[in-house]
Protein backbone atom coordinates (compact mmCIF):
# COMPACT_ATOMS: atom_id res chain seq x y z
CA UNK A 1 113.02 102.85 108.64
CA UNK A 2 114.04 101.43 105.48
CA UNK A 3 111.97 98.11 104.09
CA UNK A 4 112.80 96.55 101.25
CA UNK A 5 112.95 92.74 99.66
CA UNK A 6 116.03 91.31 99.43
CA UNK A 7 118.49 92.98 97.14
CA UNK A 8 116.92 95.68 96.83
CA UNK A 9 119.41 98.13 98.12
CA UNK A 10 118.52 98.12 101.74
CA UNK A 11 122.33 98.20 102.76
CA UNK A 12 123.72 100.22 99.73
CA UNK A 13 120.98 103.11 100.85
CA UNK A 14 121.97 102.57 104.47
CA UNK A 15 125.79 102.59 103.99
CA UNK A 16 125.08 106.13 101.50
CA UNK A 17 123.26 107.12 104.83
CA UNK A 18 126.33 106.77 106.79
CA UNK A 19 128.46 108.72 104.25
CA UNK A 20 125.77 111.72 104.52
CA UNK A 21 125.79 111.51 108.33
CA UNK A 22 129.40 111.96 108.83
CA UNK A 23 129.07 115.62 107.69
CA UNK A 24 126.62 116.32 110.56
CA UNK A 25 128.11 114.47 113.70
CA UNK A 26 131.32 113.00 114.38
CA UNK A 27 129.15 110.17 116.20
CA UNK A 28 128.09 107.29 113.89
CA UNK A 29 127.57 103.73 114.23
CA UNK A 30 126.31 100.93 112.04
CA UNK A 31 126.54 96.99 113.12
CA UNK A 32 128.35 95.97 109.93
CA UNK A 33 131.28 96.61 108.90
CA UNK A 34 132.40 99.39 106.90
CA UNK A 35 136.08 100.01 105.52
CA UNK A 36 135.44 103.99 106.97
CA UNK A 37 137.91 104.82 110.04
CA UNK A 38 135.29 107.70 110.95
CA UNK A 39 132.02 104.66 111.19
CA UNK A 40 131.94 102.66 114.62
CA UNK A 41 130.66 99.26 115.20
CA UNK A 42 128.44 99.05 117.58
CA UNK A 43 125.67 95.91 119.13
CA UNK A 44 122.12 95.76 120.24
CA UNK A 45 123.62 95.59 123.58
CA UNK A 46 124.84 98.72 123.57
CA UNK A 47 121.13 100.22 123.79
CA UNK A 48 120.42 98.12 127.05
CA UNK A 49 119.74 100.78 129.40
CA UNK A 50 119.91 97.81 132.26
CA UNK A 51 123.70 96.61 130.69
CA UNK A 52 125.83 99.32 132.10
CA UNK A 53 129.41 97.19 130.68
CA UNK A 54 128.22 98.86 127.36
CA UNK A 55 127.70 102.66 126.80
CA UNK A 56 125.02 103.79 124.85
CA UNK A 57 125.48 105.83 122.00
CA UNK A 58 125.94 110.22 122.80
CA UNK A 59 123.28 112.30 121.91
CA UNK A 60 123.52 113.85 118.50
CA UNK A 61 124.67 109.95 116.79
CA UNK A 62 123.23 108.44 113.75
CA UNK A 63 122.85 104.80 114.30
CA UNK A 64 122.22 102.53 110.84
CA UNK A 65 121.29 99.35 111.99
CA UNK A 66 120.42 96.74 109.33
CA UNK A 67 118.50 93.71 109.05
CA UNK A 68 117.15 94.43 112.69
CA UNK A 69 114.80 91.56 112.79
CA UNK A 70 118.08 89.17 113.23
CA UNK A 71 117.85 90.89 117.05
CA UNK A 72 114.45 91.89 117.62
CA UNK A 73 111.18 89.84 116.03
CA UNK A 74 108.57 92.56 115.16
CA UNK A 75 106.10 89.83 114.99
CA UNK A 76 106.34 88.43 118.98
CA UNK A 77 106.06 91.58 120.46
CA UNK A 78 105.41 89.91 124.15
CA UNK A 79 108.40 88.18 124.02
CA UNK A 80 110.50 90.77 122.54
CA UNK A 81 109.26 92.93 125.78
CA UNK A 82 110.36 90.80 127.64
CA UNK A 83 113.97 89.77 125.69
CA UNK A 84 114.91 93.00 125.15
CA UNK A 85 112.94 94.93 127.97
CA UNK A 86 116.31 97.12 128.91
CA UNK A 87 116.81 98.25 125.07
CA UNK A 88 113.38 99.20 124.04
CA UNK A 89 113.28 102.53 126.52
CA UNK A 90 116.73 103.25 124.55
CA UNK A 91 115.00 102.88 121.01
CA UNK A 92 111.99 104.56 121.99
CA UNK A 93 113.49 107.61 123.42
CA UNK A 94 116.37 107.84 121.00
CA UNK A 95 115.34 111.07 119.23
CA UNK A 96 115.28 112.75 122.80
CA UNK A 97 118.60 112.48 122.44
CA UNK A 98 118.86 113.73 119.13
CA UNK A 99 120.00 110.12 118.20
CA UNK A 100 118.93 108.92 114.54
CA UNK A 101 118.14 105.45 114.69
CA UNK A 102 117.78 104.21 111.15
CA UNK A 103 117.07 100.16 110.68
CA UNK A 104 116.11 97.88 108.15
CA UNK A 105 113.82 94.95 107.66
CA UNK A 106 112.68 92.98 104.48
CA UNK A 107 109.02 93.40 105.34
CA UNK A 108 107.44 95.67 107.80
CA UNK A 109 105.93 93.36 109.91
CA UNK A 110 109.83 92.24 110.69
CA UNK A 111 109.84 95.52 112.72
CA UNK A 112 108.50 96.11 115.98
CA UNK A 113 105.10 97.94 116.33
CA UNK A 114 106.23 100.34 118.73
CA UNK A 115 109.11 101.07 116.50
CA UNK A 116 106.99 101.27 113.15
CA UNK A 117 104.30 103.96 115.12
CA UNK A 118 107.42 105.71 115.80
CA UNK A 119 109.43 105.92 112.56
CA UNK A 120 109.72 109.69 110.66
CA UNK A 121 109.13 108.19 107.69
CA UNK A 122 109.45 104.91 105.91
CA UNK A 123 111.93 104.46 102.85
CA UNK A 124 111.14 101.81 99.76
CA UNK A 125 113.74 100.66 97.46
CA UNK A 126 111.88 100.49 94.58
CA UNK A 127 114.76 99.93 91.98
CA UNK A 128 118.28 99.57 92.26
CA UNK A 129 120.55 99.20 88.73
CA UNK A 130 123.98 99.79 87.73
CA UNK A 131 124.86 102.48 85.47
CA UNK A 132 124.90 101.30 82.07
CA UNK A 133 128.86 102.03 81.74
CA UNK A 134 129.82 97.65 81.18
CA UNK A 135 133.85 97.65 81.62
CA UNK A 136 134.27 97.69 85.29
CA UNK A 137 132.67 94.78 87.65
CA UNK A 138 132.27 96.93 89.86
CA UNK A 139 130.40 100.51 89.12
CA UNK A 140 131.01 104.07 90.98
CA UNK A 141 128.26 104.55 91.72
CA UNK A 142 124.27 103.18 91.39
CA UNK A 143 120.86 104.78 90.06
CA UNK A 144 118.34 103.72 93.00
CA UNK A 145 114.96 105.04 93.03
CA UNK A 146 112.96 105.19 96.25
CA UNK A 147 109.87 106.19 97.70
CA UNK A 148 110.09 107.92 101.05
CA UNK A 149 106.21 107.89 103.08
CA UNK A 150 104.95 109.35 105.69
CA UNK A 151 104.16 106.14 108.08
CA UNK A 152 103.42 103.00 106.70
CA UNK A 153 99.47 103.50 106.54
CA UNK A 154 100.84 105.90 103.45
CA UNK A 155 102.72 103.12 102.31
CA UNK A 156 100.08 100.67 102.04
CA UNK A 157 97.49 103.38 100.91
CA UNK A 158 100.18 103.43 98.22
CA UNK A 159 101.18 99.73 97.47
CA UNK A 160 96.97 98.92 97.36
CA UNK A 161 96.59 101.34 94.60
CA UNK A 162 99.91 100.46 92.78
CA UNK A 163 98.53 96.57 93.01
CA UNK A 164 95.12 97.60 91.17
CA UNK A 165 96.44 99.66 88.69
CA UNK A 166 98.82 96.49 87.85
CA UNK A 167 96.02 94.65 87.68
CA UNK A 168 94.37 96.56 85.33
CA UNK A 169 97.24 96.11 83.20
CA UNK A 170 98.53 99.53 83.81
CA UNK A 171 102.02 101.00 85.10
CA UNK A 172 102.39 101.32 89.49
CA UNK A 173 102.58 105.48 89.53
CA UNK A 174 105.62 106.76 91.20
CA UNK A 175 104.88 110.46 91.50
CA UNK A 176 105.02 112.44 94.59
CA UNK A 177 101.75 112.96 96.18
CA UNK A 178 101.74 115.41 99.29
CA UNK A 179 97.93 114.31 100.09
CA UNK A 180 99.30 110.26 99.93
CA UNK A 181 102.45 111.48 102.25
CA UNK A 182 104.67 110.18 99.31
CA UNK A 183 107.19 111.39 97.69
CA UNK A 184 110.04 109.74 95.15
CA UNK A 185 113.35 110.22 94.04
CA UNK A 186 116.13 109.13 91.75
């Protein structure tokens, strides 16, 4: 689960995903577009279990699916039970098929609470910049630094202690701290 304010990187770090992914299964899917012949599109209606004109995605896939609150609101979980009461089972169950299911939200509330209980870990974009290089428009590559946690309770153990050091008029730590569940890179 990647969360992350807008422009933060949510997609870039998704996309980068993909490009990783490819190496380890010839099964990957994103729903946006992406100028890779290898990457399929693919819809929230292709995890309805009770939709059989769509086939779900084969065991060993990686699935990047951003901005997932546009099809499922994390924050009306009855009706999203029963909206989407034929995908859920599907998103649930997906690492029983050795699918990675990898979605994005701006805030984590945006994303379902069965979903968030579930996640491996949670990503934060905390920076994204473009190499300091000024003569193309567009750069190579980008320097993005992110903090990866164990579940969100990490996360917010995290972001509370960031918050009062700010407020103290001090710098938000970004080390890695196996007792917090945290860890960063760059």
């Amino acid at each position: 689960m990647i969360i992350g304010k807008l422009g933060t990187g949510k997609t870039l770090l998704l996309t980068y995903l993909n490009e990783i992914m490819q190496t380890k299964s010839s099964h990957v899917y994103t729903n946006y577009p992406i100028n890779d012949k290898n990457t399929k599109i693919i819809t929230f209606k292709h995890f309805d279990f009770n939709d059989k004109t769509k086939l779900i995605p084969p065991n060993n896939s990686f699935i990047g699916f951003d901005e997932s609150f546009l099809y499922m609101d994390g924050t009306d979980p009855k009706t999203t039970k029963l909206i989407h009461n034929g995908k859920i089972p599907y998103i649930l169950l997906a690492r029983h098929f050795n699918n990675n299911l990898c979605i994005t939200a701006q805030r984590p509330n945006m994303v379902w609470n069965n979903i968030r209980e579930l996640a491996t870990c949670t990503i934060i974009p905390l920076s994204l910049k473009k190499p300091p290089n000024g003569k193309t428009l567009i750069p190579k590559f980008f320097i993005m630094e992110l903090g990866v946690f164990q579940d969100m309770d990490m996360y917010e153990i995290w972001k509370n202690k960031s918050m009062e050091r700010v407020s103290d008029g001090k710098k938000s730590k970004r080390k890695s701290d196996m007792g917090l569940g945290v860890k960063f890179f760059k």
